[in-house]
C-alpha atoms as a PDB file:
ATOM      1  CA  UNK A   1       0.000   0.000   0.000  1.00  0.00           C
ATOM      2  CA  UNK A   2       1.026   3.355  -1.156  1.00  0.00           C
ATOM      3  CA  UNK A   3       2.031   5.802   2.158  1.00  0.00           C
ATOM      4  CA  UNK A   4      -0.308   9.131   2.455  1.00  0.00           C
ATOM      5  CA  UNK A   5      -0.930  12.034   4.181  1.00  0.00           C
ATOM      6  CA  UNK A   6      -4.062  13.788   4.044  1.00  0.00           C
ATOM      7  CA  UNK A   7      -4.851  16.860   5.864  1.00  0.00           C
ATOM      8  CA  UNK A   8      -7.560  19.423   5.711  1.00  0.00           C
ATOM      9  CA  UNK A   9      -8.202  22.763   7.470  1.00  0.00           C
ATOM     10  CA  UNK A  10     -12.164  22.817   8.044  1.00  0.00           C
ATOM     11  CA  UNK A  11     -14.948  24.248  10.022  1.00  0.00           C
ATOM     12  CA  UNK A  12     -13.935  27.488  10.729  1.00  0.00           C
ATOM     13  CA  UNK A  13     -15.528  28.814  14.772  1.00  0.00           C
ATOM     14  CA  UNK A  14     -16.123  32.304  15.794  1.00  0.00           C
ATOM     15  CA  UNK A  15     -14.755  32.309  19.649  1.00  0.00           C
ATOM     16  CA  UNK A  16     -15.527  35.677  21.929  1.00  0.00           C
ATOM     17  CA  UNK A  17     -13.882  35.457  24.896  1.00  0.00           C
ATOM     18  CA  UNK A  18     -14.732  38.943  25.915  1.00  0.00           C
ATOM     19  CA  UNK A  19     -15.970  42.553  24.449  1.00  0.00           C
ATOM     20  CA  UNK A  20     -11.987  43.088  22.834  1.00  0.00           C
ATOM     21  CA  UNK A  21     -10.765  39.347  22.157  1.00  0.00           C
ATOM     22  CA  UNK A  22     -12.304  37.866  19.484  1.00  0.00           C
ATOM     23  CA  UNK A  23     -11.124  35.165  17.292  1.00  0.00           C
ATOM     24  CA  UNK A  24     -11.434  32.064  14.621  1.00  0.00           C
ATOM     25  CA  UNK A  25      -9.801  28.895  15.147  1.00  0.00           C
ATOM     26  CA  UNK A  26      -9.942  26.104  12.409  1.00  0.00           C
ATOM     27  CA  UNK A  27     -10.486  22.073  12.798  1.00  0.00           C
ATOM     28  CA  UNK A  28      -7.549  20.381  11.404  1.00  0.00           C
ATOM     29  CA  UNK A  29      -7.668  16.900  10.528  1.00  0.00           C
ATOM     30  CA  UNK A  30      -5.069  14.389   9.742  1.00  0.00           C
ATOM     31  CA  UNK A  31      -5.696  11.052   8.329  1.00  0.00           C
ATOM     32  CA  UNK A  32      -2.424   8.558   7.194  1.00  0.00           C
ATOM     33  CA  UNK A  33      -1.321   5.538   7.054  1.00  0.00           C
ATOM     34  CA  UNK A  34       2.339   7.152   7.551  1.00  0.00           C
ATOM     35  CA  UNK A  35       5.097   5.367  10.193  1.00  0.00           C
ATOM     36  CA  UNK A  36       6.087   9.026  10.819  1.00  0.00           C
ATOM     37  CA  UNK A  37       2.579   9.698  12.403  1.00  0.00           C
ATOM     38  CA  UNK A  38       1.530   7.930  16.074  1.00  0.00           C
ATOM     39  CA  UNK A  39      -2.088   7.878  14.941  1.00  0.00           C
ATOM     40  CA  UNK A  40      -3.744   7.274  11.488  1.00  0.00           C
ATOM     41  CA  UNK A  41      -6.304  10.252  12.125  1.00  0.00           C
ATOM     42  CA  UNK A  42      -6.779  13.336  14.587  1.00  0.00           C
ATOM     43  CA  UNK A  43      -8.809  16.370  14.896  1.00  0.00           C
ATOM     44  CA  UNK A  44      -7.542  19.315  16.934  1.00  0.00           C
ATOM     45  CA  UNK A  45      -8.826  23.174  16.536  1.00  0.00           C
ATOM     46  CA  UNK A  46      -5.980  25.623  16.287  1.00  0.00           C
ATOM     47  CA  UNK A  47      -6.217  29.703  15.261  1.00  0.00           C
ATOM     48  CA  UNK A  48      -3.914  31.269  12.942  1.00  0.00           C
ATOM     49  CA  UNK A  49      -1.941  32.551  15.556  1.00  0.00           C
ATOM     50  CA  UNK A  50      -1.021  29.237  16.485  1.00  0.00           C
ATOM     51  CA  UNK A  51       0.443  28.553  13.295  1.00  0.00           C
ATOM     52  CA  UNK A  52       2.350  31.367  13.018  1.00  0.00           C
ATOM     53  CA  UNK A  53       4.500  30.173  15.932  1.00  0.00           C
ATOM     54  CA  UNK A  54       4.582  26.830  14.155  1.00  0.00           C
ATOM     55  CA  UNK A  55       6.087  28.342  10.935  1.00  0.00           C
ATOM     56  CA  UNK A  56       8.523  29.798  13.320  1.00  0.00           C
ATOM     57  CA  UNK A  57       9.426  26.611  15.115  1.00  0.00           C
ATOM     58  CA  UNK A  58       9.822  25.068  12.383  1.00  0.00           C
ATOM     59  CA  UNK A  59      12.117  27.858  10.533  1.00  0.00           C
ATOM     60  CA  UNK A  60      14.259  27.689  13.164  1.00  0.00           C
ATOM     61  CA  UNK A  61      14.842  23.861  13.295  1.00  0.00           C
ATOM     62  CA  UNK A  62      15.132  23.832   9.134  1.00  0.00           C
ATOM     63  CA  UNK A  63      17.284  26.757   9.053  1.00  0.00           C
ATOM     64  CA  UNK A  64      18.678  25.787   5.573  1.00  0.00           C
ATOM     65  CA  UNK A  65      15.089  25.419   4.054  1.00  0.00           C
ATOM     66  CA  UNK A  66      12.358  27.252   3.075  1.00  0.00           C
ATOM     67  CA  UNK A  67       9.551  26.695   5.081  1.00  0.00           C
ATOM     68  CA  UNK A  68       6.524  27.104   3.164  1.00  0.00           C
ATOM     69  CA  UNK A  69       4.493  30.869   3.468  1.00  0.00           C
ATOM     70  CA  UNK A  70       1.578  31.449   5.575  1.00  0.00           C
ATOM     71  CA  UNK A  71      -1.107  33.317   4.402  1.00  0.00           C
ATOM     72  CA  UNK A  72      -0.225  36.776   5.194  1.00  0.00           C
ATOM     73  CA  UNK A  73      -1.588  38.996   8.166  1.00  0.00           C
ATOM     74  CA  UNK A  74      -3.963  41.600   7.242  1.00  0.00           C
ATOM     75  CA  UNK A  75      -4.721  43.732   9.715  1.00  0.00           C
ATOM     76  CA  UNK A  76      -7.925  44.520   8.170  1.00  0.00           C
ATOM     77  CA  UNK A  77      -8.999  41.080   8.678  1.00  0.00           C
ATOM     78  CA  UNK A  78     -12.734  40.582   9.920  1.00  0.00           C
ATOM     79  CA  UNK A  79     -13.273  38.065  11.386  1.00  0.00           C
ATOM     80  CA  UNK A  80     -16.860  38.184  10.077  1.00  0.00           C
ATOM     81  CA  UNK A  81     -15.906  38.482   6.104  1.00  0.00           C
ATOM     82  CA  UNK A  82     -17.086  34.458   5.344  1.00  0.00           C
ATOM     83  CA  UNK A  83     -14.606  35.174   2.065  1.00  0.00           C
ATOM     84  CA  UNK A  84     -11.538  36.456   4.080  1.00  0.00           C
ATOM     85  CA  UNK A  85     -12.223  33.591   5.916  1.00  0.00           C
ATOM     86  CA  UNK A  86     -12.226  31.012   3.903  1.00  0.00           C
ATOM     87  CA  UNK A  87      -9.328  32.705   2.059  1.00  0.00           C
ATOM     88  CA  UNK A  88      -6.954  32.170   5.235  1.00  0.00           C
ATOM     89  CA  UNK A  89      -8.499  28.475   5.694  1.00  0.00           C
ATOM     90  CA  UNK A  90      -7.241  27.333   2.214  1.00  0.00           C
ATOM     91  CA  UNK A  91      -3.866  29.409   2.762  1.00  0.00           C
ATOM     92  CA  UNK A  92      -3.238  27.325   6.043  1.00  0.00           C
ATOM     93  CA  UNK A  93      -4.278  24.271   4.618  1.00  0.00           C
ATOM     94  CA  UNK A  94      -2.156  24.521   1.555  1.00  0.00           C
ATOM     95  CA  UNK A  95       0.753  25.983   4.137  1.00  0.00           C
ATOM     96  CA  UNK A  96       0.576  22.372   6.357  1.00  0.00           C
ATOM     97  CA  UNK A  97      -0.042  19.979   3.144  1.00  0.00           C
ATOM     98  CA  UNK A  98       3.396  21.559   1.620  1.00  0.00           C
ATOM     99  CA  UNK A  99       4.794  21.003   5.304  1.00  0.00           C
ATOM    100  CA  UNK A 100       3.952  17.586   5.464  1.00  0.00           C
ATOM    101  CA  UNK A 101       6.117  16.747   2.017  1.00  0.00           C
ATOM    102  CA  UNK A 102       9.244  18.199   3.496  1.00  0.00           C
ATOM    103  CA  UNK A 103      10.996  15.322   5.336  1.00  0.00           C
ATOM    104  CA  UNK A 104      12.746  16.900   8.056  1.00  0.00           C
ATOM    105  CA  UNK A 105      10.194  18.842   9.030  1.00  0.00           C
ATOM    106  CA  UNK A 106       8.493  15.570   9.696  1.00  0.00           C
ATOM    107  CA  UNK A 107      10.782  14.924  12.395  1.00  0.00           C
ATOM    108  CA  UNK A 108       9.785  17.792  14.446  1.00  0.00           C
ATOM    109  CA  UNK A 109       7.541  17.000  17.675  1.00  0.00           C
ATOM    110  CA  UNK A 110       6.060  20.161  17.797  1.00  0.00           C
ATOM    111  CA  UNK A 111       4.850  19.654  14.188  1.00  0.00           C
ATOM    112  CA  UNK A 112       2.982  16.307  15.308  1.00  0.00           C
ATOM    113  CA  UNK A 113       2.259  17.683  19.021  1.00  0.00           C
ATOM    114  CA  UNK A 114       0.431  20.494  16.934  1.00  0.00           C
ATOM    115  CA  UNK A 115      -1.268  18.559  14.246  1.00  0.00           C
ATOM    116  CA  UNK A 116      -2.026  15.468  17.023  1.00  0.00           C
ATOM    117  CA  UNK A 117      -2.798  16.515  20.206  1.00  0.00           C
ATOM    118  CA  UNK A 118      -5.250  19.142  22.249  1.00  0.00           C
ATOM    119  CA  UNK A 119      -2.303  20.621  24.068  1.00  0.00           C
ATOM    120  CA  UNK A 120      -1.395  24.458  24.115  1.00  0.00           C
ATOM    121  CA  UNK A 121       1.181  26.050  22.754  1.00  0.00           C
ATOM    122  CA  UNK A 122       2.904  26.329  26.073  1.00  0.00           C
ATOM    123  CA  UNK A 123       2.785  23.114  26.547  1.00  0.00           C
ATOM    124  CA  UNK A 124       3.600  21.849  23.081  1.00  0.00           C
ATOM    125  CA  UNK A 125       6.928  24.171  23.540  1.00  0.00           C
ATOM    126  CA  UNK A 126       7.431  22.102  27.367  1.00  0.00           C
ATOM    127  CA  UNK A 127       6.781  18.329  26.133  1.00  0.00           C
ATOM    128  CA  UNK A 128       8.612  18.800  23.042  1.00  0.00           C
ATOM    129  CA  UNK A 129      11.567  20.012  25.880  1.00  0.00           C
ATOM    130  CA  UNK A 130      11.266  17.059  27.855  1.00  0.00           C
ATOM    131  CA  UNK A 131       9.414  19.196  30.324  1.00  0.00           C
ATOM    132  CA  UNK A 132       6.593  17.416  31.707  1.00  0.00           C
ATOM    133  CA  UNK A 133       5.977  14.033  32.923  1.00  0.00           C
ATOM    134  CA  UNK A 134       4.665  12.774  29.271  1.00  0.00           C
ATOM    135  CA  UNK A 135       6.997  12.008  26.528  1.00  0.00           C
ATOM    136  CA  UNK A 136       5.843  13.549  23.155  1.00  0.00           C
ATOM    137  CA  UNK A 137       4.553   9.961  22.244  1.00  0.00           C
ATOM    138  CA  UNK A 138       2.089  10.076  25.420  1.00  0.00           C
ATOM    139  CA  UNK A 139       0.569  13.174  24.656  1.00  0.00           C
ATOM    140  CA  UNK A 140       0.015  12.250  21.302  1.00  0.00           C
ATOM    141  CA  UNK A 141      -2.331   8.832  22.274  1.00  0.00           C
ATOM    142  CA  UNK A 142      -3.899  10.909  25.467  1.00  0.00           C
ATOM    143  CA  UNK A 143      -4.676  13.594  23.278  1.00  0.00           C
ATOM    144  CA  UNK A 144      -7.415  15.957  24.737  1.00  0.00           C
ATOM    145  CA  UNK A 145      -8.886  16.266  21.454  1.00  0.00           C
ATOM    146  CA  UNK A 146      -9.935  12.912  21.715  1.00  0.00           C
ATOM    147  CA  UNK A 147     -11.749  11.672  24.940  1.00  0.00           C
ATOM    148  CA  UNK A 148     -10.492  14.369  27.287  1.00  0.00           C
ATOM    149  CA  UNK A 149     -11.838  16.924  25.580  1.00  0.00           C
ATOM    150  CA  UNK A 150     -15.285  15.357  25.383  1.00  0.00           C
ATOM    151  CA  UNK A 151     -15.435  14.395  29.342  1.00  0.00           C
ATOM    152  CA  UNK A 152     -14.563  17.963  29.597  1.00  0.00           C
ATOM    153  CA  UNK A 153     -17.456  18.876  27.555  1.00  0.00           C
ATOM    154  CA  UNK A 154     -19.726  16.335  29.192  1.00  0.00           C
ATOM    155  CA  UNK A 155     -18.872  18.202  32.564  1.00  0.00           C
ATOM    156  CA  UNK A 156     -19.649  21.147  31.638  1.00  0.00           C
ATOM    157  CA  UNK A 157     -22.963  19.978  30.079  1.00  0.00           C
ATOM    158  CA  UNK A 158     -24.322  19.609  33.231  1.00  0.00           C
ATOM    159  CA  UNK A 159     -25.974  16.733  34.847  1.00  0.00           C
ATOM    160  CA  UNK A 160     -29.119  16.350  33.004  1.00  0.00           C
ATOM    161  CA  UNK A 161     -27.020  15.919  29.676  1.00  0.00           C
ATOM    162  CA  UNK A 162     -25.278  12.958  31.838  1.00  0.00           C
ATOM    163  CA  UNK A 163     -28.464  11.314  32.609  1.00  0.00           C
ATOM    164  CA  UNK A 164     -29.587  11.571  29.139  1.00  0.00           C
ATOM    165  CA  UNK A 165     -26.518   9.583  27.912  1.00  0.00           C
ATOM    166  CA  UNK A 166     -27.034   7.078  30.467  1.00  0.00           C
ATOM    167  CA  UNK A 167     -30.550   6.692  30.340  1.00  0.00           C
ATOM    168  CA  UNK A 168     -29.925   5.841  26.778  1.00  0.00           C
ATOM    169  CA  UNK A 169     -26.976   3.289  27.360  1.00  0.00           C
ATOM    170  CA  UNK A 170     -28.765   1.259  29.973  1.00  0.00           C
ATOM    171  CA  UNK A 171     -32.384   2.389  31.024  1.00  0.00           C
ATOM    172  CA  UNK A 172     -32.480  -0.082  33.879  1.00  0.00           C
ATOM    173  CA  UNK A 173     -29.650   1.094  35.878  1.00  0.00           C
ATOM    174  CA  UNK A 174     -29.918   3.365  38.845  1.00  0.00           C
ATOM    175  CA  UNK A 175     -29.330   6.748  37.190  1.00  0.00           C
ATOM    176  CA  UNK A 176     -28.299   8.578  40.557  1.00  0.00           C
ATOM    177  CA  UNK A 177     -25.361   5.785  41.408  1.00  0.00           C
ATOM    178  CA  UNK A 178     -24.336   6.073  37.675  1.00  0.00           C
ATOM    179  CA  UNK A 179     -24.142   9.909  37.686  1.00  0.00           C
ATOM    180  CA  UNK A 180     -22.237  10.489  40.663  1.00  0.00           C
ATOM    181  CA  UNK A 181     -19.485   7.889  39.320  1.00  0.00           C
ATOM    182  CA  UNK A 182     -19.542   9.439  36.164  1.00  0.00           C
ATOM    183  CA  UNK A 183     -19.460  13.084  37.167  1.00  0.00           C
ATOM    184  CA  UNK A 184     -16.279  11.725  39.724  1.00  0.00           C
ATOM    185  CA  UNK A 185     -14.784  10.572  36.866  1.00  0.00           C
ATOM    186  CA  UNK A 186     -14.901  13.605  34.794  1.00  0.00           C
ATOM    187  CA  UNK A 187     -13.774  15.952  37.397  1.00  0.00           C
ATOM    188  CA  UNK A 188     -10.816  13.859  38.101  1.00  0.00           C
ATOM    189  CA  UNK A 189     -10.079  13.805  34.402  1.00  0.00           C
ATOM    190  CA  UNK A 190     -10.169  17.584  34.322  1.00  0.00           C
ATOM    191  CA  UNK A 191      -8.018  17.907  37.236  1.00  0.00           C
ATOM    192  CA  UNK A 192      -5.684  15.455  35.762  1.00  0.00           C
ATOM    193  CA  UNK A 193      -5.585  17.757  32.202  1.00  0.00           C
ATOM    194  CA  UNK A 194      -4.839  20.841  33.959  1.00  0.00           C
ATOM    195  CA  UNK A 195      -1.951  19.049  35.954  1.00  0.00           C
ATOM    196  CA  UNK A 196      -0.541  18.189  32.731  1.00  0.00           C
ATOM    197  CA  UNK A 197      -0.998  14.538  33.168  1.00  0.00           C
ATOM    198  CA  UNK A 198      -2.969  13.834  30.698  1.00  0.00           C
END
């Protein structure tokens, strides 16, 4: 079987995290059958900010290559325009899918800990460091984009969304027992993310 790599940039998200911070993060998915990768597909959400400290990572580990271009800041950019939008979406998409055909680049960990796992940038900088008590390859199959990330949106759901689920998996089993053990669960799981081990 031929080896591939297929990535897209998707599903761009308005986020508003007050009256002056506004901004658009993208769902980047990976699927390949590669050796270089740790899993055959991801999802994570990053913002273009994000990958313009990943372009710089990466310049400075390749220092004799060209790294491929960004799509450039505009400082006019609204964050509303659907067009300048999708505009910057194909721009990233085309910046990681010339990324991914550079070899060397594919032996940077912050390349994979960016295109295969939930963590932030801070993090991504400490792991890839030896900074924390997971090795690159840890964070990579714990990765919050996959089931920490939805137990952390299950807590914050709420309780009747819990039930719901439950009532659905198994209608005869005592809901209240079930829910506390569940809701246990998910708060030690969020703990355990923001300790950094997970």
């Amino acid at each position: 079987m031929q080896e591939f790599i297929s990535i897209s940039v998707q599903d761009p998200k308005l986020h508003k995290e007050d009256i002056w911070n506004t901004y658009v993060d993208y769902e980047i998915c990976l699927q390949t059958n590669s050796m270089c990768f740790r899993k055959t597909r991801s999802c994570v959400r990053r913002r273009y900010s994000e990958f313009v400290w990943l372009r710089h990572c990466l310049e400075q580990n390749a220092l004799v290559l060209n790294v491929p271009k960004l799509p450039s800041w505009n400082p006019f950019f609204n964050l509303k325009n659907e067009d300048q939008v999708t505009k910057r979406m194909k721009g990233l998409q085309e910046f990681l899918e010339n990324a991914l055909q550079v070899p060397l680049l594919l032996s940077d960990s912050k390349l994979h800990l960016f295109l295969q796992s939930g963590l932030s940038i801070t993090k991504i900088m400490k792991c890839s460091l030896g900074k924390t008590k997971y090795t690159v390859a840890e964070a990579i199959q714990r990765s919050s984009s996959d089931c920490i990330k939805s137990l952390e949106d299950k807590l914050s759901e709420g309780m009747d969304e819990l039930i719901c689920v439950r009532e659905r998996v198994c209608p005869e089993a005592c809901i209240c027992e079930v829910v506390i053990c569940v809701a246990v669960f998910l708060m030690a799981a969020k703990e355990a993310v923001k300790d950094g081990r997970l």
